[in-house]
N, C-alpha and C. Protein backbone atom coordinates (compact mmCIF):
# COMPACT_ATOMS: atom_id res chain seq x y z
N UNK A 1 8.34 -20.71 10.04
CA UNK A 1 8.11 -19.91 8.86
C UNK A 1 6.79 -19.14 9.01
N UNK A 2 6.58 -18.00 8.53
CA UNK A 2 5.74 -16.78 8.79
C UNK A 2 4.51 -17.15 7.64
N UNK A 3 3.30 -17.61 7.99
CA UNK A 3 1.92 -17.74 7.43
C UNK A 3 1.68 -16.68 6.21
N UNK A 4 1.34 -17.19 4.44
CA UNK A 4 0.73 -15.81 4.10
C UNK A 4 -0.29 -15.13 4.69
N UNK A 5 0.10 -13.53 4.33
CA UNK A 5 -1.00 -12.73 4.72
C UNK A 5 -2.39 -13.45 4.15
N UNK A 6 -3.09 -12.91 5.11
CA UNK A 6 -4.69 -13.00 4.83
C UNK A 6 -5.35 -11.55 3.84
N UNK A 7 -5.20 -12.14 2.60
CA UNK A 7 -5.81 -10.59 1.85
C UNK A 7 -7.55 -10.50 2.22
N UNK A 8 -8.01 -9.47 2.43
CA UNK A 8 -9.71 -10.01 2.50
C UNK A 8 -10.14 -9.34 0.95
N UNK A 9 -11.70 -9.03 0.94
CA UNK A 9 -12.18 -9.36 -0.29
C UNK A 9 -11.50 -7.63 -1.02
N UNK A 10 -11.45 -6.36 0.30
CA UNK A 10 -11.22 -5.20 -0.30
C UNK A 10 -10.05 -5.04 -0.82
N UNK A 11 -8.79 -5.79 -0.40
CA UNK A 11 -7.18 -5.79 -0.70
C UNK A 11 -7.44 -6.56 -1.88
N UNK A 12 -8.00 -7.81 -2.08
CA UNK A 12 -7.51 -8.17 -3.60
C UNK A 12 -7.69 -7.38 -4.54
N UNK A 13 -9.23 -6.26 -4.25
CA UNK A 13 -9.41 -5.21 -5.55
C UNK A 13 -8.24 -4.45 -6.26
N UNK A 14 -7.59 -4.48 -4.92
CA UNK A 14 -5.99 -3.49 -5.51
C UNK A 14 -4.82 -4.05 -5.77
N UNK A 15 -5.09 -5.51 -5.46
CA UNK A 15 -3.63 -6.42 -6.17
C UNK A 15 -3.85 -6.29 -7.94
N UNK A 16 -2.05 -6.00 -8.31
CA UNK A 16 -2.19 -5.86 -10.19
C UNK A 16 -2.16 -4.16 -10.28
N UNK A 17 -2.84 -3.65 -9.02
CA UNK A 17 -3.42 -1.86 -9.18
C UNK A 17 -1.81 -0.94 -8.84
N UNK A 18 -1.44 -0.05 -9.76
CA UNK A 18 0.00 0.58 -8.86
C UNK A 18 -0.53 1.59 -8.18
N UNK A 19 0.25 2.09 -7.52
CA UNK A 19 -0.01 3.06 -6.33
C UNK A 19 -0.21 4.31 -6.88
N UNK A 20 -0.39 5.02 -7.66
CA UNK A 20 -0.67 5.99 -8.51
C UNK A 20 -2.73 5.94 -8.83
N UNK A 21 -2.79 4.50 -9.49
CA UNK A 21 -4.08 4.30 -9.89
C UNK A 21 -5.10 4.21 -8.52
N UNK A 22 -4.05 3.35 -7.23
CA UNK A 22 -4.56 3.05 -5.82
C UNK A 22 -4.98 4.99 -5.21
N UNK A 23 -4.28 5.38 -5.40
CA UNK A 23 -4.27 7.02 -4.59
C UNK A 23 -5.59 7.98 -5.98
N UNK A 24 -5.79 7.42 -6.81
CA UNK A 24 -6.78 7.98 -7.96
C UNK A 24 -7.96 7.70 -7.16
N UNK A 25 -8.40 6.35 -7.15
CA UNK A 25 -9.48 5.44 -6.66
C UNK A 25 -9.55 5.81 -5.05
N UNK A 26 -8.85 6.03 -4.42
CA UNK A 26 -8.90 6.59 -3.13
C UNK A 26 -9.57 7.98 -2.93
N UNK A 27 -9.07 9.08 -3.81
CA UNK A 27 -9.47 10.54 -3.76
C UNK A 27 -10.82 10.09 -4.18
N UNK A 28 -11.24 9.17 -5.41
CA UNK A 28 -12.70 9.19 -5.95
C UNK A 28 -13.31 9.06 -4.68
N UNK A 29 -12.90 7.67 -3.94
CA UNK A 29 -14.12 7.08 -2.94
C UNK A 29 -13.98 7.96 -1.94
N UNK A 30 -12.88 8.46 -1.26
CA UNK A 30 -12.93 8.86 0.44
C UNK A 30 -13.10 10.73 0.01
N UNK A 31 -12.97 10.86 -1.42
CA UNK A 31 -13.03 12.27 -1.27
C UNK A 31 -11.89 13.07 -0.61
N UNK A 32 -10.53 12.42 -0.94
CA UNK A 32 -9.17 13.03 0.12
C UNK A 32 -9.22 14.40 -1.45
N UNK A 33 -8.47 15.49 -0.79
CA UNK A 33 -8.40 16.56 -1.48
C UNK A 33 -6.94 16.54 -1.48
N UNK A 34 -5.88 16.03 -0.64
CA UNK A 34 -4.38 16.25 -1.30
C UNK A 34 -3.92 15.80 -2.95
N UNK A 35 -3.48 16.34 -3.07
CA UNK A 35 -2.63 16.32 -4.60
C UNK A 35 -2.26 15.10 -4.49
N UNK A 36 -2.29 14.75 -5.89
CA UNK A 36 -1.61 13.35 -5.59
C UNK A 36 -0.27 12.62 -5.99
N UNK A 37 0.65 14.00 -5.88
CA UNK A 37 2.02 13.33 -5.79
C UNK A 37 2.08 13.39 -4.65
N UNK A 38 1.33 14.47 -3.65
CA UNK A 38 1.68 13.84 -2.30
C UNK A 38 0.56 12.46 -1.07
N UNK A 39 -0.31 12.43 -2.26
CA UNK A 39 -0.60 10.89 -1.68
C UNK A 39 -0.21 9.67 -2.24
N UNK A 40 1.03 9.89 -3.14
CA UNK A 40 1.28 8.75 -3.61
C UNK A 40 3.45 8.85 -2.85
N UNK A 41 3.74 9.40 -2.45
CA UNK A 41 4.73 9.88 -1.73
C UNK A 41 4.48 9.38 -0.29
N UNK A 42 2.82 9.75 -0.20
CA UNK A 42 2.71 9.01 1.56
C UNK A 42 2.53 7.60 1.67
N UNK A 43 1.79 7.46 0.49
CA UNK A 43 1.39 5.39 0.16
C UNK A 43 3.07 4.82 -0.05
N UNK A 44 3.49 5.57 -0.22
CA UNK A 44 5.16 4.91 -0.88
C UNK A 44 5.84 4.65 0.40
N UNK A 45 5.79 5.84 0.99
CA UNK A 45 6.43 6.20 2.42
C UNK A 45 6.02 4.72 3.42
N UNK A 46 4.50 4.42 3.28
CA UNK A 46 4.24 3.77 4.43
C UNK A 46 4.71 2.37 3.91
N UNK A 47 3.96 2.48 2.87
CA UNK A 47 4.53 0.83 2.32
C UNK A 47 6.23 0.40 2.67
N UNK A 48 6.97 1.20 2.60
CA UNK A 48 8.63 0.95 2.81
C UNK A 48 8.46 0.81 3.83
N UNK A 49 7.92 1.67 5.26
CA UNK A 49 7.80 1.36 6.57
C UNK A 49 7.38 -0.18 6.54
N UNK A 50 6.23 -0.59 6.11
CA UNK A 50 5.87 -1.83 6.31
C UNK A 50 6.62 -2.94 6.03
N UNK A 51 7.19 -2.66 5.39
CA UNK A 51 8.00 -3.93 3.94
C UNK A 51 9.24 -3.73 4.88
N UNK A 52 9.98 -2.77 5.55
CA UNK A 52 11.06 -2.79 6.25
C UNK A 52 10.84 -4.00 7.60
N UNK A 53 9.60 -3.47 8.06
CA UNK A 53 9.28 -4.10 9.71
C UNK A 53 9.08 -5.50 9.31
N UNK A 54 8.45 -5.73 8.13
CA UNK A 54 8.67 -7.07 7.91
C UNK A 54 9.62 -8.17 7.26
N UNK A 55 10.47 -7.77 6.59
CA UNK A 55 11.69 -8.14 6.00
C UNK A 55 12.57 -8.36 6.55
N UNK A 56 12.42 -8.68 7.83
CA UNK A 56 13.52 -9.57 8.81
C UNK A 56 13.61 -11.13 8.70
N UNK A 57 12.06 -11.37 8.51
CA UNK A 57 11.59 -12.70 8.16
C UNK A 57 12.62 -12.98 7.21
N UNK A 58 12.85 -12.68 6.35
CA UNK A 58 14.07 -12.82 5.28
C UNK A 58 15.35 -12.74 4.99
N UNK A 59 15.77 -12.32 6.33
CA UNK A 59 17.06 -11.69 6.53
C UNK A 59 17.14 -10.37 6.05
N UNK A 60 15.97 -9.57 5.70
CA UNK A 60 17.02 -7.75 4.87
C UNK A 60 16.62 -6.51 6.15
N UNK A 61 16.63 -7.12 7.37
CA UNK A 61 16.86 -6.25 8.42
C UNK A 61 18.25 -5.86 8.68
């Protein structure tokens, strides 16, 4: 059976946070200038990538 992730101290800030408020707080700190339906389209995008590669563990490969 596959270990929980290790969140460190910067990932818990954004557990509870949706990806809308996550891509707000992002443009504040890093200063990104894309719009943010399309940084919340790319956070969506990757997260499914991730959640796919790992969801074998579970059988939904």
């Amino acid at each position: 059976m596959e270990s929980a992730p290790n969140y460190s101290a910067e990932h818990e800030g954004y557990v509870g946070v949706s990806t809308l408020e996550t891509d707000v707080l992002w443009k504040q700190e890093y200063g990104l200038a894309a719009p943010g339906a399309e940084l919340g389209a790319d956070t969506n995008r990757r997260g499914m990538r991730r959640w796919m590669a790992s969801a074998s563990w579970c059988g939904y490969s």
